[in-house]
C-alpha atoms as a PDB file:
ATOM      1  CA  UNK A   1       0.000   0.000   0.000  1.00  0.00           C
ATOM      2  CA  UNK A   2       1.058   3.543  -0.945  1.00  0.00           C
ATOM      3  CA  UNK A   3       1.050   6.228   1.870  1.00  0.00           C
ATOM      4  CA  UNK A   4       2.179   9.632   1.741  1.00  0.00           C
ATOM      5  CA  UNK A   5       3.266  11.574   4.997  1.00  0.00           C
ATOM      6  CA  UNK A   6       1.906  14.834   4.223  1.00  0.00           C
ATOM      7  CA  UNK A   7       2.319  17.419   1.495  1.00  0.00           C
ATOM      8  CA  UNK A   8       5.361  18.624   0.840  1.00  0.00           C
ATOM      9  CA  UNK A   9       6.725  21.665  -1.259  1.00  0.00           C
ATOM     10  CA  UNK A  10       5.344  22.854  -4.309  1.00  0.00           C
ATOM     11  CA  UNK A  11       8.472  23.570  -6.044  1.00  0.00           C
ATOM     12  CA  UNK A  12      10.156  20.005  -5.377  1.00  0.00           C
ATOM     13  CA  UNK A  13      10.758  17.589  -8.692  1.00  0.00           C
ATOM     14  CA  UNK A  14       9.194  14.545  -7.183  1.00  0.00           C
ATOM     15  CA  UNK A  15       6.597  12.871  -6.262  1.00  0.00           C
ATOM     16  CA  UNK A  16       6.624  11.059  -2.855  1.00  0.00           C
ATOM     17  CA  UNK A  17       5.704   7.647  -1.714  1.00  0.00           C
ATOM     18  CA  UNK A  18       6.423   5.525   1.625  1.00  0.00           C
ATOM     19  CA  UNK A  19       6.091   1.335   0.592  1.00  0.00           C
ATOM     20  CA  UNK A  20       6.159   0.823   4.193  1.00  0.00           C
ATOM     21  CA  UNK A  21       7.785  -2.559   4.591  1.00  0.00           C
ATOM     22  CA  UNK A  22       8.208  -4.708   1.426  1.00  0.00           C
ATOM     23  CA  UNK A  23       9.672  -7.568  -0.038  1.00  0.00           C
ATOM     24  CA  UNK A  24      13.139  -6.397  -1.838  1.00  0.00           C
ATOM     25  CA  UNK A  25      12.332  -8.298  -4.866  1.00  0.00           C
ATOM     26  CA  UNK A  26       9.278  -6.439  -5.017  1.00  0.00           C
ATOM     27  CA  UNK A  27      10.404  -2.416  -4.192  1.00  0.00           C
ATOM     28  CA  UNK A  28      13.051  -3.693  -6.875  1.00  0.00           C
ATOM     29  CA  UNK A  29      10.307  -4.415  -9.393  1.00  0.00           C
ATOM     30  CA  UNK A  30       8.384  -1.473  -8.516  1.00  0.00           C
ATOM     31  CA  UNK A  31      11.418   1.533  -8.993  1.00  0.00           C
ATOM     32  CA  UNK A  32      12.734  -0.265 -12.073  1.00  0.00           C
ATOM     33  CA  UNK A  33       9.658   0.281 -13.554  1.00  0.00           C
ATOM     34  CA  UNK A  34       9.559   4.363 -12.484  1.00  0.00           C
ATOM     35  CA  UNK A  35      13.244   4.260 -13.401  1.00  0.00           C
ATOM     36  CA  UNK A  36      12.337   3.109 -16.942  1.00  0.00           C
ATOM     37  CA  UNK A  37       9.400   5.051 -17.437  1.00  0.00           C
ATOM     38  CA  UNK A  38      11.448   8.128 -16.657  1.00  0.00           C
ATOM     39  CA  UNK A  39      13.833   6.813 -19.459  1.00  0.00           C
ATOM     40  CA  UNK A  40      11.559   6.889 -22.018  1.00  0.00           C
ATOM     41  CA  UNK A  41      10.127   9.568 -21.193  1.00  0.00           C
ATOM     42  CA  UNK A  42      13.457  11.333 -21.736  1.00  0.00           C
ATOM     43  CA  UNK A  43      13.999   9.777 -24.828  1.00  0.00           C
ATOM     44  CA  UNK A  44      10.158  10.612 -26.659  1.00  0.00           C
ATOM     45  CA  UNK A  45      10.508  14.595 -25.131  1.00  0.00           C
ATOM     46  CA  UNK A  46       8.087  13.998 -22.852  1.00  0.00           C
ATOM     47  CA  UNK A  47       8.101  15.548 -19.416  1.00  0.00           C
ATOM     48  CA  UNK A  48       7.481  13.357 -16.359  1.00  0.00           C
ATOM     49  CA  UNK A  49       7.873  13.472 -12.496  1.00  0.00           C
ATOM     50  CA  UNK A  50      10.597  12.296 -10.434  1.00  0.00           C
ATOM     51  CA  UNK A  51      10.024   9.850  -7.625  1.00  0.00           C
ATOM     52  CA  UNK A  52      11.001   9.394  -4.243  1.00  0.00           C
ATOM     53  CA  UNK A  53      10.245   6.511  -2.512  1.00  0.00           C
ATOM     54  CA  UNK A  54      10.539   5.256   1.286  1.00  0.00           C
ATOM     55  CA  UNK A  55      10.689   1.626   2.461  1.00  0.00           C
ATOM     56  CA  UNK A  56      11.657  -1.101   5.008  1.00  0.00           C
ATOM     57  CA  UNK A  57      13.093  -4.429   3.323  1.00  0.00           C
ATOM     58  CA  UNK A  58      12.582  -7.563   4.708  1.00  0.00           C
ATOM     59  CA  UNK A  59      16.223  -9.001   5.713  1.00  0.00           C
ATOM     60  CA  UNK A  60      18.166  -9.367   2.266  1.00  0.00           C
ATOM     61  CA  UNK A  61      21.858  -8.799   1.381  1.00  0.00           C
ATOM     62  CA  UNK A  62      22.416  -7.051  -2.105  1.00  0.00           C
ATOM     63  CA  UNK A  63      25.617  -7.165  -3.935  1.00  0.00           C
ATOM     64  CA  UNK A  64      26.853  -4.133  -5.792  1.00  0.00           C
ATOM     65  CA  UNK A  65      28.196  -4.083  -9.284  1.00  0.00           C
ATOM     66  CA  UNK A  66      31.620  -3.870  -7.561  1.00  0.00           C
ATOM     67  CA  UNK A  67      31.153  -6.588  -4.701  1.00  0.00           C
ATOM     68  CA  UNK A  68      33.841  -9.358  -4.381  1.00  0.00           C
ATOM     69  CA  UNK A  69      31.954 -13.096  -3.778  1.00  0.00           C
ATOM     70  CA  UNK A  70      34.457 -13.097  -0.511  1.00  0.00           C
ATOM     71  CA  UNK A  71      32.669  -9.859   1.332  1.00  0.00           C
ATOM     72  CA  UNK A  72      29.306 -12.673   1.496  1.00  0.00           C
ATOM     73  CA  UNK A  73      30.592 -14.452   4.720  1.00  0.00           C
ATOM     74  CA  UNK A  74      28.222 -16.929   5.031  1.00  0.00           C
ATOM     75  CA  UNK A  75      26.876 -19.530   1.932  1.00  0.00           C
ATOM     76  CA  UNK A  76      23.668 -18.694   0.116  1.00  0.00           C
ATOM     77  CA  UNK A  77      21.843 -21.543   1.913  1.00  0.00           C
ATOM     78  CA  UNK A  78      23.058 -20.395   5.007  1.00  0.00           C
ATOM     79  CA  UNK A  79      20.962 -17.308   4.425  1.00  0.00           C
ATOM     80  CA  UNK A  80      18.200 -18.935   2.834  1.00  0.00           C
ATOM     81  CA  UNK A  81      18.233 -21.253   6.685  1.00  0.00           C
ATOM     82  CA  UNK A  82      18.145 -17.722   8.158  1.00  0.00           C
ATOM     83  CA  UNK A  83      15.469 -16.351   6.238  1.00  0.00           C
ATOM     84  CA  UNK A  84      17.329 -13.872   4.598  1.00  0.00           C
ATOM     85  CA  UNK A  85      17.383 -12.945   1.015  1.00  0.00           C
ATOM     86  CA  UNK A  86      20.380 -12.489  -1.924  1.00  0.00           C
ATOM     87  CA  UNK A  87      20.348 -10.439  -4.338  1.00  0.00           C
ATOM     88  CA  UNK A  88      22.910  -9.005  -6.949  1.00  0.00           C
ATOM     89  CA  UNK A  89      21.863  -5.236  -7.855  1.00  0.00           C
ATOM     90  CA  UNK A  90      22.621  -2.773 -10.434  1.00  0.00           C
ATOM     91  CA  UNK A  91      23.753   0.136  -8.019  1.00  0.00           C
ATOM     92  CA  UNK A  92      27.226   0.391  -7.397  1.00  0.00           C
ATOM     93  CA  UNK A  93      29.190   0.072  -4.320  1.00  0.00           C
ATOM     94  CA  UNK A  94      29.725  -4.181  -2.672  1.00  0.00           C
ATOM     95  CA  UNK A  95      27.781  -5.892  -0.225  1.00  0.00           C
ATOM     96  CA  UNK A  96      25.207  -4.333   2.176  1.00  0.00           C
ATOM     97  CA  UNK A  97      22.050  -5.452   4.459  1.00  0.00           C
ATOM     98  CA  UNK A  98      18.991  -4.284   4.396  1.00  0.00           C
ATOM     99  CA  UNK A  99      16.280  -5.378   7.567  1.00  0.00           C
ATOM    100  CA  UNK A 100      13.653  -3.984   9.174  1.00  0.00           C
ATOM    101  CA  UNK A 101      14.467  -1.095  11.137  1.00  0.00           C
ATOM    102  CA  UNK A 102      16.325   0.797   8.029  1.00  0.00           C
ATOM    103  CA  UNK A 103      14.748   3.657   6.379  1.00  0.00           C
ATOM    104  CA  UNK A 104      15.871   2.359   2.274  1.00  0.00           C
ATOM    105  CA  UNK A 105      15.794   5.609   0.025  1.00  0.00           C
ATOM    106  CA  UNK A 106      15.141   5.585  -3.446  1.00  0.00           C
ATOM    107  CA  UNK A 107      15.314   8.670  -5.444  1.00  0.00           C
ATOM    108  CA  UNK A 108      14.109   8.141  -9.195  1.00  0.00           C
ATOM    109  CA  UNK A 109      15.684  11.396 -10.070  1.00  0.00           C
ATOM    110  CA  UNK A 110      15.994  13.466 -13.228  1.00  0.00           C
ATOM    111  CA  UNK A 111      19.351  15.088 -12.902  1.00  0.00           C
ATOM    112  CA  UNK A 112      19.473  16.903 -15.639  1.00  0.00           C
ATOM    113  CA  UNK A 113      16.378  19.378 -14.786  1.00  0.00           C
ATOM    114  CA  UNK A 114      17.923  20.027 -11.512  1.00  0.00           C
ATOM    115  CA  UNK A 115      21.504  20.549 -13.399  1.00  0.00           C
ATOM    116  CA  UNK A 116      23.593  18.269 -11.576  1.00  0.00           C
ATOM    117  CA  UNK A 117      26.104  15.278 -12.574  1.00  0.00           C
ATOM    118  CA  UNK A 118      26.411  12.113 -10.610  1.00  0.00           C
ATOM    119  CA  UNK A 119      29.389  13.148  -8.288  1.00  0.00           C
ATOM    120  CA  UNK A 120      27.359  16.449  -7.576  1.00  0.00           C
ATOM    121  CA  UNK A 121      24.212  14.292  -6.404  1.00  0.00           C
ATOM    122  CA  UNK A 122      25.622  11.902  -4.307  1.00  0.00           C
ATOM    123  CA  UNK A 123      27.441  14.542  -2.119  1.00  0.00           C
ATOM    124  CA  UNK A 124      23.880  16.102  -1.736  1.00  0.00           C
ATOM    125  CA  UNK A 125      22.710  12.373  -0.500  1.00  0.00           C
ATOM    126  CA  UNK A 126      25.745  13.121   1.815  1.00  0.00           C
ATOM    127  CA  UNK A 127      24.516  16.462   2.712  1.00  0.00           C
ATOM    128  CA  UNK A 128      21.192  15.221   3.057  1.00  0.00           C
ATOM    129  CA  UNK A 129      22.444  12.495   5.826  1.00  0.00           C
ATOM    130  CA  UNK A 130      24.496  14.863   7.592  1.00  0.00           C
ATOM    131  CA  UNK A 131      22.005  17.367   8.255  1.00  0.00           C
ATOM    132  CA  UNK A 132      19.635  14.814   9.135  1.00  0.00           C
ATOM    133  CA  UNK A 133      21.887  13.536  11.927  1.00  0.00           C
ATOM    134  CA  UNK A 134      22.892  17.017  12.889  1.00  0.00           C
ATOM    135  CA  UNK A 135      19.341  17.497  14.211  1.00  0.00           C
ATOM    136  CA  UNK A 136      19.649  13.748  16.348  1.00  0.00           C
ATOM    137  CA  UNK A 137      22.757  15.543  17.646  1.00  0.00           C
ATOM    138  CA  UNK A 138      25.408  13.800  15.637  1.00  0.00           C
ATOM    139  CA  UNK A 139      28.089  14.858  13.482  1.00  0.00           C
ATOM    140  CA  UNK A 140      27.701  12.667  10.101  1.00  0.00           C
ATOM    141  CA  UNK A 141      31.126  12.625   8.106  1.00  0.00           C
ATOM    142  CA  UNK A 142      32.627  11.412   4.492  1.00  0.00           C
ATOM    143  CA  UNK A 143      35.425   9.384   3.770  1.00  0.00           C
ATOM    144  CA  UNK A 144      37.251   9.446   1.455  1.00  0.00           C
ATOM    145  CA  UNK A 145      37.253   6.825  -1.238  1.00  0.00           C
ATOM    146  CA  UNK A 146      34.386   5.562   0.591  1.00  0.00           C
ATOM    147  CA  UNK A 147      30.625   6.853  -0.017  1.00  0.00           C
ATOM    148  CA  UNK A 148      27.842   6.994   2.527  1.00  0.00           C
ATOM    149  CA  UNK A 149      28.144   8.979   6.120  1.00  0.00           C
ATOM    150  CA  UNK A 150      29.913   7.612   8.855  1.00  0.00           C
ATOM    151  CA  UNK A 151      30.604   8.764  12.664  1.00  0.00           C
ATOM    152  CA  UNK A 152      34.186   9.534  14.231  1.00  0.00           C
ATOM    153  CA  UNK A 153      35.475   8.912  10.852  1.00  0.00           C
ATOM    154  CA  UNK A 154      38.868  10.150  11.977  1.00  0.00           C
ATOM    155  CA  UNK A 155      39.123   7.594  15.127  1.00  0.00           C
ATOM    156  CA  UNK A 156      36.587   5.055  15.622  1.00  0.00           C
ATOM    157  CA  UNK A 157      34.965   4.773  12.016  1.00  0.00           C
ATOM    158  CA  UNK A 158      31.020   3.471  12.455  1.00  0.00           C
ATOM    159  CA  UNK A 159      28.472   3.348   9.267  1.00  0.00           C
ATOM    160  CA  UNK A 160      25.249   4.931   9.771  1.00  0.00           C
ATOM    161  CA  UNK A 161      24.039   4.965   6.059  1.00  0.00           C
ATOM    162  CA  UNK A 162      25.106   3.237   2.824  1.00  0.00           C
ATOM    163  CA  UNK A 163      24.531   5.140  -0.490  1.00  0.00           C
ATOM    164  CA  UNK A 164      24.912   3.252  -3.722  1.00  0.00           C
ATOM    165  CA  UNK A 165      23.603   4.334  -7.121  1.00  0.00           C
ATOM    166  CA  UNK A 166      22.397   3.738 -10.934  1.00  0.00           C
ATOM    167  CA  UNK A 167      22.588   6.202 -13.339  1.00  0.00           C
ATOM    168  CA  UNK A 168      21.324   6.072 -16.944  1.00  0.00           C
ATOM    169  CA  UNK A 169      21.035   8.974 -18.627  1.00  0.00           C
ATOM    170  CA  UNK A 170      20.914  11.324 -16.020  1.00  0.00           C
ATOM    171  CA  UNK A 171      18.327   8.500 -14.372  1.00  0.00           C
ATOM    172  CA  UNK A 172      19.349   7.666 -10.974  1.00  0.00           C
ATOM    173  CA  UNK A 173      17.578   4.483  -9.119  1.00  0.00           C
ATOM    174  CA  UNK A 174      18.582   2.775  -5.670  1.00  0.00           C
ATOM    175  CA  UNK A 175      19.843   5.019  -3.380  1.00  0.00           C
ATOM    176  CA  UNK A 176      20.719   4.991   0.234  1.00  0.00           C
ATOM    177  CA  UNK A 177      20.194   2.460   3.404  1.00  0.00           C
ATOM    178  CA  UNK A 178      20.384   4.680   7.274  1.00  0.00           C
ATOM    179  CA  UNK A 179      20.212   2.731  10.114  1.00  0.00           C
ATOM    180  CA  UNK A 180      17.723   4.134  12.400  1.00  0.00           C
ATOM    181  CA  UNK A 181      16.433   1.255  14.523  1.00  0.00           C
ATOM    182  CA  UNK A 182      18.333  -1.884  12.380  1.00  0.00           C
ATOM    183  CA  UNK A 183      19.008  -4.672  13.979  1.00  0.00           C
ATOM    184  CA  UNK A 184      22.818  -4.537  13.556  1.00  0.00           C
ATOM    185  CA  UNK A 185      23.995  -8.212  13.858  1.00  0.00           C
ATOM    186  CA  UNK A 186      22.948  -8.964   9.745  1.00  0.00           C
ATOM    187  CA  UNK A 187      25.663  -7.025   9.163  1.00  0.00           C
ATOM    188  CA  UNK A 188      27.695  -9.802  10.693  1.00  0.00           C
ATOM    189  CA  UNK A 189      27.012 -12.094   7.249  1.00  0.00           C
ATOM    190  CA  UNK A 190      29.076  -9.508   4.886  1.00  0.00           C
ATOM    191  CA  UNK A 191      31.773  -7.585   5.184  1.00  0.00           C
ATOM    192  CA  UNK A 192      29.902  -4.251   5.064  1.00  0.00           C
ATOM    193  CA  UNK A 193      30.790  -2.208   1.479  1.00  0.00           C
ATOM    194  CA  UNK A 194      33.696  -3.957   1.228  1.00  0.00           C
ATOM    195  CA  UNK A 195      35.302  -3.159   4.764  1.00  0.00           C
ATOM    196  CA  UNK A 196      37.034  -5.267   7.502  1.00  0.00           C
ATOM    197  CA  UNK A 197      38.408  -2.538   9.606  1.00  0.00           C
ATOM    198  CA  UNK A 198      35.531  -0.093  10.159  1.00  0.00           C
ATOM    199  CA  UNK A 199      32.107  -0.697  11.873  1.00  0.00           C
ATOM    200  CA  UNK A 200      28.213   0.079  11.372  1.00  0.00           C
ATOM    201  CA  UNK A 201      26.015   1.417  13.952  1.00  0.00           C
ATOM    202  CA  UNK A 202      22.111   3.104  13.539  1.00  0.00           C
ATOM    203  CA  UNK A 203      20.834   6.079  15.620  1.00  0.00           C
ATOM    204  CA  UNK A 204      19.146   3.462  18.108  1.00  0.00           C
ATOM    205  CA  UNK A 205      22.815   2.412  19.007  1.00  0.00           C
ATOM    206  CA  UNK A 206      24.067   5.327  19.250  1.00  0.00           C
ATOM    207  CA  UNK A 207      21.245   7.310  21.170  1.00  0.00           C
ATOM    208  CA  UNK A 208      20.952   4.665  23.498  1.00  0.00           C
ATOM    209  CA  UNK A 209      17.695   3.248  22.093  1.00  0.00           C
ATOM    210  CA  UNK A 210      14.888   2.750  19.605  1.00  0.00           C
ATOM    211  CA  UNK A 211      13.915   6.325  17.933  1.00  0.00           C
ATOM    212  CA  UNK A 212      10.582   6.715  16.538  1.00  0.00           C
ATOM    213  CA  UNK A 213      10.448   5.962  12.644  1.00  0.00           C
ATOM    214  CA  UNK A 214       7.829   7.951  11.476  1.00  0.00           C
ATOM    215  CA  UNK A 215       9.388  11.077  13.138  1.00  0.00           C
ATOM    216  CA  UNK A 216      12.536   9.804  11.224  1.00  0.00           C
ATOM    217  CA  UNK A 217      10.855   9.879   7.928  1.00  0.00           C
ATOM    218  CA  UNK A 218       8.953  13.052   8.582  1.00  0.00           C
ATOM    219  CA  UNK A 219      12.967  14.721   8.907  1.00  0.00           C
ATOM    220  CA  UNK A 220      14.875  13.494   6.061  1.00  0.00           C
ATOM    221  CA  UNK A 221      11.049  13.815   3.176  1.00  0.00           C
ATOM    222  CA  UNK A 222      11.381  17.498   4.363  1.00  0.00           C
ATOM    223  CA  UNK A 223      15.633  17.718   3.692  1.00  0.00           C
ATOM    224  CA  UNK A 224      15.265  15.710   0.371  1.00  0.00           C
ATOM    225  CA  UNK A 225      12.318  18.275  -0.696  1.00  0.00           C
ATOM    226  CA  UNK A 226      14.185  21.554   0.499  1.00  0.00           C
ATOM    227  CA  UNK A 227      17.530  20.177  -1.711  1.00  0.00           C
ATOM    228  CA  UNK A 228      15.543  19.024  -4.740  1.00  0.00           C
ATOM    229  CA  UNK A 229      13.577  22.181  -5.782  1.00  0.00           C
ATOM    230  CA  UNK A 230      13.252  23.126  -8.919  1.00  0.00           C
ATOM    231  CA  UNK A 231      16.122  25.745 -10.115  1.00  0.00           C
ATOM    232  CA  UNK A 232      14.783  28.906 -10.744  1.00  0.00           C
ATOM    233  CA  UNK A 233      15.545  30.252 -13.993  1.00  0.00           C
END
């Protein structure tokens, strides 16, 4: 079922949607097919609306175009026993989780009505993340070489939030994973993006308990809509 927070600005390029919690396979299916329509779109002239789109997955482990077979730590009926799913994704980036708990982003954006390459819109993901934690009190940071936002990057390195991305003709699908209330320990079957030396953590962990999801949501619709208006002419 489709349900939509509340309204949000005018002068934003998409149009919003929260899944709620869904099957990967099938929030997959469903922003391939906005993804594609977009495409065509593009290609026949025609104008058509970006989409943004909220979700919770069901436990599932996606590898990246980039992931290496030994970052999956555990056998593909091992995960199957453990009721968790395995895909291989388009996005780029290695192997992540996704579980209940995470707030999964998916921007279907057009980047070429808001001017903006790919390196230029997944810093603004960044941006996005950062400010979000900023108001939990945090202090999001980059690494570099490394995408997503991460705490005490300098020290103590922890993952809050994974961004990986598809882009086809200024097309962007998948997007980015932030641990809010994530049960941490399926990140125990991977080696998270690649890493061995650096940890992942969600605001629950590091707030000292569960934080309420909706609120959450409510935070980061009204971030993405203030940083994807419409460019005035």
């Amino acid at each position: 079922m489709k349900r939509y927070l509340h309204s949000i600005r005018p002068d934003c390029i998409f149009d919003f949607e929260d899944w709620g919690t869904v099957a990967y396979g099938e929030a997959l299916r469903r922003q391939t097919e906005a993804f594609e329509a977009l495409l065509e779109a593009k290609r026949e002239g025609r104008e058509l609306r970006s989409h943004l789109f909220f979700c919770s997955h069901l436990p599932v482990i996606t590898m990246g175009r980039n992931a290496r077979t030994e970052n999956l730590l555990v056998t593909a009926e091992q995960l199957a026993l453990r009721g968790v799913e395995l895909f291989d994704v388009s996005r780029g980036g290695d192997a992540t989780f996704h579980g209940p708990g995470q707030l999964t982003v998916y921007p279907v954006f057009n980047l070429e009505l808001l001017r903006m390459g790919l390196r230029l819109y997944i810093r603004t993901l960044e941006d996005i993340v950062i400010a979000f934690l900023n108001d939990y009190g945090l202090a999001g940071q980059r690494m570099e070489g490394a995408a997503g936002v991460w705490l005490d990057a300098d020290s103590r390195p922890r993952k809050i939030c994974a961004i990986g991305v598809r882009c086809s003709r200024f097309v962007t699908m998948h997007g980015l994973a932030l641990n809010v209330n994530t049960d941490l320990r399926g990140f125990s079957l991977i080696n998270p993006c690649g890493f061995t030396d650096r940890g992942v953590t969600s605001l629950a962990a590091e707030l000292g308990g569960p934080q309420d999801m909706e609120e959450a949501k409510r935070r980061l619709l009204t971030l993405f809509a203030d940083r994807f208006a419409a460019p005035t002419v």
